[in-house]
Protein backbone atom coordinates (compact mmCIF):
# COMPACT_ATOMS: atom_id res chain seq x y z
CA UNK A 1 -36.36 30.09 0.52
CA UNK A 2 -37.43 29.68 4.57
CA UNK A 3 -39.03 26.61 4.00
CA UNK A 4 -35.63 25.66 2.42
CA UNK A 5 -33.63 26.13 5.30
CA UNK A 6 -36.54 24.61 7.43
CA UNK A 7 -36.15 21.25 5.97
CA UNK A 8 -32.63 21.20 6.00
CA UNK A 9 -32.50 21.90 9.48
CA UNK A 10 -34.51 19.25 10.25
CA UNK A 11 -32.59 16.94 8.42
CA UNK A 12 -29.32 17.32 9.96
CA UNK A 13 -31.64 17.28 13.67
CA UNK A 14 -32.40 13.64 12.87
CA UNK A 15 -30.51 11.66 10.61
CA UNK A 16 -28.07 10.21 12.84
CA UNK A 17 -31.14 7.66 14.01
CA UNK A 18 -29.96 4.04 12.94
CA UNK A 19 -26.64 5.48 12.06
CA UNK A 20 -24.98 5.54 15.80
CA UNK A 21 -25.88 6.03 18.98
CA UNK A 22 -22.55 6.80 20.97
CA UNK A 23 -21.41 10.36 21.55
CA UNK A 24 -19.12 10.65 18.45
CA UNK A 25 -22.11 9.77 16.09
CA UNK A 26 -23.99 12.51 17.83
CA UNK A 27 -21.36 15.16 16.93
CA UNK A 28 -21.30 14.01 13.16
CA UNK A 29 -24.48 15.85 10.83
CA UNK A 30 -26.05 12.42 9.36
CA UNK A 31 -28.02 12.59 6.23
CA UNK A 32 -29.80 9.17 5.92
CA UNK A 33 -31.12 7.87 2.70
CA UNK A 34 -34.67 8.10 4.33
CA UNK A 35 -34.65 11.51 5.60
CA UNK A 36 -34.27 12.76 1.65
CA UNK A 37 -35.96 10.20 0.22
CA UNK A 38 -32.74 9.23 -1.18
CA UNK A 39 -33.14 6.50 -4.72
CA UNK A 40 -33.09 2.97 -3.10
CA UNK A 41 -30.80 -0.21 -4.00
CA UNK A 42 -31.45 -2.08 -7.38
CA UNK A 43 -31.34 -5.11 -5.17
CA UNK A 44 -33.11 -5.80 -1.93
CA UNK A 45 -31.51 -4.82 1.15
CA UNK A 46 -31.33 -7.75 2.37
CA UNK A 47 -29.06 -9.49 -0.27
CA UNK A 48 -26.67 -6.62 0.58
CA UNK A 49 -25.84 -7.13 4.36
CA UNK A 50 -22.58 -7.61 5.86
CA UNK A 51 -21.66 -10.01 8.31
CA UNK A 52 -18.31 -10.00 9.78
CA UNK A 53 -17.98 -7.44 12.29
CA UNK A 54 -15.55 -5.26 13.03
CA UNK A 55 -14.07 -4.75 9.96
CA UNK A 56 -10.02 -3.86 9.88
CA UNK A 57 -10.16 -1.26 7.04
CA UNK A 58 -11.29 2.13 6.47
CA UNK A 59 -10.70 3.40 2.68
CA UNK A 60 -10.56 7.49 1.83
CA UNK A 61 -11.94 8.16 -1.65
CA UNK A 62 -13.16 11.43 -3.53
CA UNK A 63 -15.88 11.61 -6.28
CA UNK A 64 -13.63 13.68 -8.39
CA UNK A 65 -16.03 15.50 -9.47
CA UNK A 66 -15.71 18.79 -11.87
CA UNK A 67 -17.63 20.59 -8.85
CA UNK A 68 -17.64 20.62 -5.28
CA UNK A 69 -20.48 20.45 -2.87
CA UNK A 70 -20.20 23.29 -0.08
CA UNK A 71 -23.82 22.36 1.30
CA UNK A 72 -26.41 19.96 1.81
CA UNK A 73 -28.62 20.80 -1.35
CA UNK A 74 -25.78 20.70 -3.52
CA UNK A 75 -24.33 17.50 -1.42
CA UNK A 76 -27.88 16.01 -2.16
CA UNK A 77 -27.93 16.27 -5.76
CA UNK A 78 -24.08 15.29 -6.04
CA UNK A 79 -24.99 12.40 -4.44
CA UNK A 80 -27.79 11.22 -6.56
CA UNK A 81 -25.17 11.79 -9.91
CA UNK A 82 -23.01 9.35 -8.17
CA UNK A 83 -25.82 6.96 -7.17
CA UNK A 84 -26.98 6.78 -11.32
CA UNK A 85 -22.89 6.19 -12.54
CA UNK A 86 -22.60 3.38 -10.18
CA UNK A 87 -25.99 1.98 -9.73
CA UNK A 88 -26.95 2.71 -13.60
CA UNK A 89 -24.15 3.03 -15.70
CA UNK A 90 -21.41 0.90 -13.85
CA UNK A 91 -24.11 -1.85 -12.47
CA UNK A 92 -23.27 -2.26 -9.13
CA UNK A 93 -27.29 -1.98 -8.06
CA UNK A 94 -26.68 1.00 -5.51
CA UNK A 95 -24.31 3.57 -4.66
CA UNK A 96 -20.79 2.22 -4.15
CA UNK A 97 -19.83 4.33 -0.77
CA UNK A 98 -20.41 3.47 2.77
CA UNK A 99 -20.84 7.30 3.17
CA UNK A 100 -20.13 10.49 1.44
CA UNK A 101 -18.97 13.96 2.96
CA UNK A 102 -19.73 17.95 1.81
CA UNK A 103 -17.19 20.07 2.56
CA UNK A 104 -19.60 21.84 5.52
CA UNK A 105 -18.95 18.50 6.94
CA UNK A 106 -22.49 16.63 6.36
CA UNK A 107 -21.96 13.27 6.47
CA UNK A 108 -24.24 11.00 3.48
CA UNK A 109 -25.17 7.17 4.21
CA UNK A 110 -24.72 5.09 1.04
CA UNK A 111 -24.87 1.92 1.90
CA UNK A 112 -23.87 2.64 5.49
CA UNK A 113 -22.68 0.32 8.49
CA UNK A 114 -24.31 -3.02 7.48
CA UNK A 115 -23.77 -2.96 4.01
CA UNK A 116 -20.63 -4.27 1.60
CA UNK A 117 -20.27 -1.34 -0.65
CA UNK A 118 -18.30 -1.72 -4.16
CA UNK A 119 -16.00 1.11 -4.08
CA UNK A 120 -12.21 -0.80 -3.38
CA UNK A 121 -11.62 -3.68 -5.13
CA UNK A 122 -9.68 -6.43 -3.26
CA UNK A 123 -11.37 -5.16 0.19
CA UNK A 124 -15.42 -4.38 -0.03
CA UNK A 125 -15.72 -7.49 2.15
CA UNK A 126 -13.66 -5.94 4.87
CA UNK A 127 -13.27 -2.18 4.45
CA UNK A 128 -15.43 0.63 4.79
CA UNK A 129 -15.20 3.79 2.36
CA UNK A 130 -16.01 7.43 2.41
CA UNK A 131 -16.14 9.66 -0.66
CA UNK A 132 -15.76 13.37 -0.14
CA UNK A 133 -17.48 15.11 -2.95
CA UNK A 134 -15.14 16.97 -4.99
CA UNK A 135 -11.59 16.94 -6.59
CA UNK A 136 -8.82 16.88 -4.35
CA UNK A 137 -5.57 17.08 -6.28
CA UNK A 138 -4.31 20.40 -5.76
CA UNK A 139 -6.15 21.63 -3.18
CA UNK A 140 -7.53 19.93 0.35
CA UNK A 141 -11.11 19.89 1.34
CA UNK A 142 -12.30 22.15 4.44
CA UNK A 143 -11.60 21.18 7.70
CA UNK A 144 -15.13 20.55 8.64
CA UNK A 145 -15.35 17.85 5.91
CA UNK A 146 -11.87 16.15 7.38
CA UNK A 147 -12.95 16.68 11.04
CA UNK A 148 -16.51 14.82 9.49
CA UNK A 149 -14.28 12.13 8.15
CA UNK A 150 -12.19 11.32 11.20
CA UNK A 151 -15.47 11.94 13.39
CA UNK A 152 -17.00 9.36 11.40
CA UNK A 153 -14.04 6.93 11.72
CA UNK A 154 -14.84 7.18 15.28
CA UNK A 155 -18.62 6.43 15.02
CA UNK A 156 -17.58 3.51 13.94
CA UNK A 157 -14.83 2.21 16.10
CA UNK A 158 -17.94 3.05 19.35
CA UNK A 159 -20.56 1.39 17.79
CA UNK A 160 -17.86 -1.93 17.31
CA UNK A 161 -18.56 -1.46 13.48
CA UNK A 162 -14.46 -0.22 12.81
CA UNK A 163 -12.06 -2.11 14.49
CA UNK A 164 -10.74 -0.30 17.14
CA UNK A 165 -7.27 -0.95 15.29
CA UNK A 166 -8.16 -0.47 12.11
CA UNK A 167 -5.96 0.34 8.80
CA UNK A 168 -6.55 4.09 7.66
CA UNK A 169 -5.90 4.14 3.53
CA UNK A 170 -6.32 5.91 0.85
CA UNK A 171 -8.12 4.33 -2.31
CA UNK A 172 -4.81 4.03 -4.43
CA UNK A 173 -3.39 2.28 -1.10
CA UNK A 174 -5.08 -1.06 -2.69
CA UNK A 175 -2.92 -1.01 -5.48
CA UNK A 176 -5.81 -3.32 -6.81
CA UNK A 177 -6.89 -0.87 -9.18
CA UNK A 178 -4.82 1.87 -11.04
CA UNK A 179 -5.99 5.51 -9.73
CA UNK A 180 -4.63 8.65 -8.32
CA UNK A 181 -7.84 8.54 -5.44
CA UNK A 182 -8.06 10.21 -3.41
CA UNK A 183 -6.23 13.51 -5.11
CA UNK A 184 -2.49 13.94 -4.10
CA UNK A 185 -3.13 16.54 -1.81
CA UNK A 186 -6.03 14.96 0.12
CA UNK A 187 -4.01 11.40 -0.07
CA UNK A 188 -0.81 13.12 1.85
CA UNK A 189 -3.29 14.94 4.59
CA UNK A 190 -4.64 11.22 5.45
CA UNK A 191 -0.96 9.60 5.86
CA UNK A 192 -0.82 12.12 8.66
CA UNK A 193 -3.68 10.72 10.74
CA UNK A 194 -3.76 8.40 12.98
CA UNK A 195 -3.81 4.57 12.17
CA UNK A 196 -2.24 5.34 8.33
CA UNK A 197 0.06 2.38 8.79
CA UNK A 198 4.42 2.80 8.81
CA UNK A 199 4.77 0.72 5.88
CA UNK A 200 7.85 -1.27 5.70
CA UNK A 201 8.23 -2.35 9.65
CA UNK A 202 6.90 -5.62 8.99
CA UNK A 203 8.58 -7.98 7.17
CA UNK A 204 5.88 -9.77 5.05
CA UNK A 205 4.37 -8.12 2.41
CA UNK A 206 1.01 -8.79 3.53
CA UNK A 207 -0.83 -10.79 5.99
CA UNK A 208 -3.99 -13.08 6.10
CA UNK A 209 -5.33 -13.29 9.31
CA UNK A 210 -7.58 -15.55 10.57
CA UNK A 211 -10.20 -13.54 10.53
CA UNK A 212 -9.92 -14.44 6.44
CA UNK A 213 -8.33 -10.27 6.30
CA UNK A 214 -5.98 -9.19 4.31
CA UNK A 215 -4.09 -6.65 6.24
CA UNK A 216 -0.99 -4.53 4.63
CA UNK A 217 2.51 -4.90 5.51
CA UNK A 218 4.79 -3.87 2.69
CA UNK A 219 2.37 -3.93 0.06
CA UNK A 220 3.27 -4.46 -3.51
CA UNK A 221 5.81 -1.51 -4.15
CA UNK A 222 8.30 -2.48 -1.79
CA UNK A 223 10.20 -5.02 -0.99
CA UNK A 224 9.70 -7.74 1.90
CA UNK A 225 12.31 -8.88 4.56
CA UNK A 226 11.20 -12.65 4.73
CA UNK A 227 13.41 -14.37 3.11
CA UNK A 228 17.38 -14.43 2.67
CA UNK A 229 18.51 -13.99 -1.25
CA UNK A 230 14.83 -14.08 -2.24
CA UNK A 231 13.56 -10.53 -0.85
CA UNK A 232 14.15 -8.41 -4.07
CA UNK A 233 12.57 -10.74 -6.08
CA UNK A 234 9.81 -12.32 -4.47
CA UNK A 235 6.75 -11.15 -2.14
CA UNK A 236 5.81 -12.67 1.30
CA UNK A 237 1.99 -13.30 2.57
CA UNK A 238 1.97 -14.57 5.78
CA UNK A 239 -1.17 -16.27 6.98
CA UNK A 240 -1.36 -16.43 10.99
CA UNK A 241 -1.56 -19.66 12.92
CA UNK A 242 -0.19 -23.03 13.81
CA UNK A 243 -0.38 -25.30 10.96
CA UNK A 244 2.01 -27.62 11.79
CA UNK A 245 -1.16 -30.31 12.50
CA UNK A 246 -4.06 -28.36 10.89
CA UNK A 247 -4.48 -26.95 7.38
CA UNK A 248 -6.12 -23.24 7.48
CA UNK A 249 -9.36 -22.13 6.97
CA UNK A 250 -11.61 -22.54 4.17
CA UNK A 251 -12.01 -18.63 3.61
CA UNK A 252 -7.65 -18.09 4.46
CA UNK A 253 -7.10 -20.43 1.63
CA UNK A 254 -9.54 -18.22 -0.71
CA UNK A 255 -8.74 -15.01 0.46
CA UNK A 256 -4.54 -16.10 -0.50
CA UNK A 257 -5.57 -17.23 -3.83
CA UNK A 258 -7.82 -14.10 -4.56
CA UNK A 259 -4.69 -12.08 -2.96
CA UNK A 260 -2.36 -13.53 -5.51
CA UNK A 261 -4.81 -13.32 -8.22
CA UNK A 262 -5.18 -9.57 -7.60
CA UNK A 263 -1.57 -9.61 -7.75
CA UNK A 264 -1.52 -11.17 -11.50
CA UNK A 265 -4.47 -8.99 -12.78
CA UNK A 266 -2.55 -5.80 -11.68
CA UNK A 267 0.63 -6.70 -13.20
CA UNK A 268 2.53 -7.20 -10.08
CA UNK A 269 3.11 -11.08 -10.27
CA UNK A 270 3.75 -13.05 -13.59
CA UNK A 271 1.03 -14.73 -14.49
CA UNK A 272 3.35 -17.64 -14.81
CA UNK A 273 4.46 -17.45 -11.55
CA UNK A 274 6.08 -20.35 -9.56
CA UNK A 275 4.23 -21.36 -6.11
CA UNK A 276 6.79 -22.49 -3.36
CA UNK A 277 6.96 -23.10 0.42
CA UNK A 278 9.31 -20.96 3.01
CA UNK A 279 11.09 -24.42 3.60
CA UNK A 280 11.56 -24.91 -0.58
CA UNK A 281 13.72 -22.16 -0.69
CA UNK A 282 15.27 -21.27 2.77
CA UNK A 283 18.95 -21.96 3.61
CA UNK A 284 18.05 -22.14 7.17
CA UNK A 285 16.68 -25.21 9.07
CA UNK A 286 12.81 -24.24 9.47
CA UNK A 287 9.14 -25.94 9.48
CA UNK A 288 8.18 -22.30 8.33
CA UNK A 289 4.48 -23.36 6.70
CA UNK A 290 3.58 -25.91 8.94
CA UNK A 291 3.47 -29.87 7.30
CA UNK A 292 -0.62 -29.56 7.13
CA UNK A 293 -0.06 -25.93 5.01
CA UNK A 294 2.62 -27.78 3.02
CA UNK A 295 0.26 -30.34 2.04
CA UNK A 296 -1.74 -27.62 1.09
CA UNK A 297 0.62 -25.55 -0.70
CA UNK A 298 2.02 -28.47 -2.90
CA UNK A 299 -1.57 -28.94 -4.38
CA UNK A 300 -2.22 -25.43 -4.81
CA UNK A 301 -2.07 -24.55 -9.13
CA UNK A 302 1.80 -23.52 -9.72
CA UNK A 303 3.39 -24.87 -6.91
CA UNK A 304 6.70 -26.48 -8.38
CA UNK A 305 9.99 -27.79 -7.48
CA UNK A 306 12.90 -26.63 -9.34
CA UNK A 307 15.37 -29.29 -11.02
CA UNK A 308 17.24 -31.17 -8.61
CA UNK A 309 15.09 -30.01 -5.28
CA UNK A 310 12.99 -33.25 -5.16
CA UNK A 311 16.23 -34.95 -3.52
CA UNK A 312 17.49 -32.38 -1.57
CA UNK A 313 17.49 -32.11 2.40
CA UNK A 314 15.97 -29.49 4.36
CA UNK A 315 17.78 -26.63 4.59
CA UNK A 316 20.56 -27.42 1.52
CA UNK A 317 18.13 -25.47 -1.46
CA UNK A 318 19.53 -22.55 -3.32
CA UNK A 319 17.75 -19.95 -5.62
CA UNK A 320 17.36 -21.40 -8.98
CA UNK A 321 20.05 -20.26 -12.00
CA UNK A 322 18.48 -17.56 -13.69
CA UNK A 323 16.97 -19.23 -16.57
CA UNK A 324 14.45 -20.54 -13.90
CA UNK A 325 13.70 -17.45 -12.96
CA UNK A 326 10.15 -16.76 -13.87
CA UNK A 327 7.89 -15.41 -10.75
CA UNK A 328 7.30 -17.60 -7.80
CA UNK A 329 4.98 -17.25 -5.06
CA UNK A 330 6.71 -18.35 -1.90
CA UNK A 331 4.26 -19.54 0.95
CA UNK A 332 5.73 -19.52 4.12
CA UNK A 333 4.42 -20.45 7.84
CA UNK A 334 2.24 -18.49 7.36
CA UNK A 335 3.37 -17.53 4.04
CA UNK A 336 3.46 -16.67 0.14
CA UNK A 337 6.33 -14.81 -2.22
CA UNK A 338 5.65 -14.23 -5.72
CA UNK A 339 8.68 -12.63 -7.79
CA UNK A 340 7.83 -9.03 -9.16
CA UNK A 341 7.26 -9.08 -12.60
CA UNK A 342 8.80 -5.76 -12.37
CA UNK A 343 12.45 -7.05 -11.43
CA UNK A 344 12.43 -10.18 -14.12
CA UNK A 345 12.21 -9.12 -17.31
């Protein structure tokens, strides 16, 4: 039993090395994959790294598990169970987490800082995840695992790995995949932190940076404010820059069409959708898309002009009659709509 409590002393002494250096990482109690002997990645490490640094999102999960870990030992063997469903049963070569947390606040590396983790579909490329071991839909964890969390959170915003503005959500916030994670009551103690966004002060539904992010505005459940008559029935993605003279990126391009892709698989856009441009369908004199994006846009699969638009001047286009009313995705400026499937039945 004292040699017990020996080792795990020693373990929470020195796991933070290679996990953060700054004085935030030094107050969180690091467990490192090495200092357990943890089971290692199906895949080399190597094929695993990430690249784009800082990333703008930081995703809340929990492992839902029947039973909570209150320690390290138990923390330790919750986390191998994990490791097997997602590295053995679900395939994904390694544990899906950046990092895990026990409720006495011990912080596990999964695949840590410099790897893309599997855990949020729509934003492993640019979002780190904690899982805090345990079901959390009646009841909260303990504060020392939610001071771990948001100690964590800044670990990573000092070492430059977290943008320093980043997105707080919670797994469900993704809306790529349909789940209750993090627990209800767990979910509502994160939307009180800082950097949960105000959803619904921007007026695009979501936003493409050039960075090739995706960073949430309105999401899918609510309405945009981005275009006159077409707001109720349509969603806007904005993609920042001039491209009046110059087409986007390479990776803006893909990340829209994987955006609006995500959209169809989750039953938020029609899969017959209709593709149009913010000058298509505005009634107000605008270059909103930029020519070079319009160029772009008009190639793009589903783009379409409604009857009687092909001759029309800038400006003079109305919503289509109903019985052209399908779901269209919009692209103005900066940005797409896509009708709700929702609203056109």
């Amino acid at each position: 039993m004292m040699l017990s409590i020996i080792v795990l002393l020693q373990l929470l002494r020195s796991s933070s090395a290679g996990l953060g250096t700054s004085d935030s990482c030094l107050e969180v109690s690091f467990i490192s994959r090495t200092d357990w002997n943890a089971s290692e990645p199906i895949v080399e490490r190597s094929n695993i790294y990430r690249g784009r640094f800082p990333l703008p999102y930081f995703f809340v999960h929990h492992t839902a598990w029947i039973y909570d870990a209150k320690d390290a030992l138990s923390g330790m063997r919750q986390w191998e169970e994990v490791w097997k469903l997602h590295a053995i049963d679900k395939k994904w070569k390694d544990i899906g987490y950046n990092f895990l947390v026990d409720e006495a606040g011990n912080v596990y590396e999964g695949r840590g800082w410099r790897k893309v983790g599997a855990h949020t579909l729509g934003f492993n490329c640019n979002a780190f995840a904690v899982s805090v071991m345990g079901r959390y839909s009646q009841r909260l964890p303990g504060k020392k695992a939610t001071d771990a969390i948001q100690k964590l959170i800044q670990c990573g915003v000092e070492e430059e790995h977290l943008h320093k503005d980043y997105i707080l959500q919670g797994h469900r916030d993704s809306k790529c995949t349909a789940t209750e994670c993090p627990g209800e009551r767990l979910y509502k103690e994160i939307k009180t932190w800082p950097h949960y966004p105000n959803r619904g002060k921007i007026a695009y539904n979501f936003v493409i940076g050039g960075d090739a992010n995706v960073y949430v505005g309105r999401g899918w459940d609510k309405s945009g404010d981005h275009a006159p008559d077409w707001n109720e029935k349509s969603y806007g993605i904005t993609l920042i820059g001039d491209f009046t003279f110059t087409e986007p990126l390479p990776d803006m391009l893909s990340t829209l069409t994987h955006l609006i892709e995500c959209g169809v698989s989750q039953g938020f856009i029609r899969s017959d959708y209709i593709l149009l441009a913010h000058s298509d369908i505005t009634t107000l004199a605008t270059k909103c898309q930029g020519n070079a994006f319009k160029e772009v846009i008009s190639k793009m699969a589903h783009y379409k002009k409604f009857p009687g638009n092909e001759s029309t001047t800038e400006g003079s286009f109305h919503p289509p009659t109903p019985q052209f009313q399908k779901v269209y995705a919009t692209s103005m400026e900066i940005f797409v709509i896509g009708f709700k499937r929702t609203l056109l039945k």
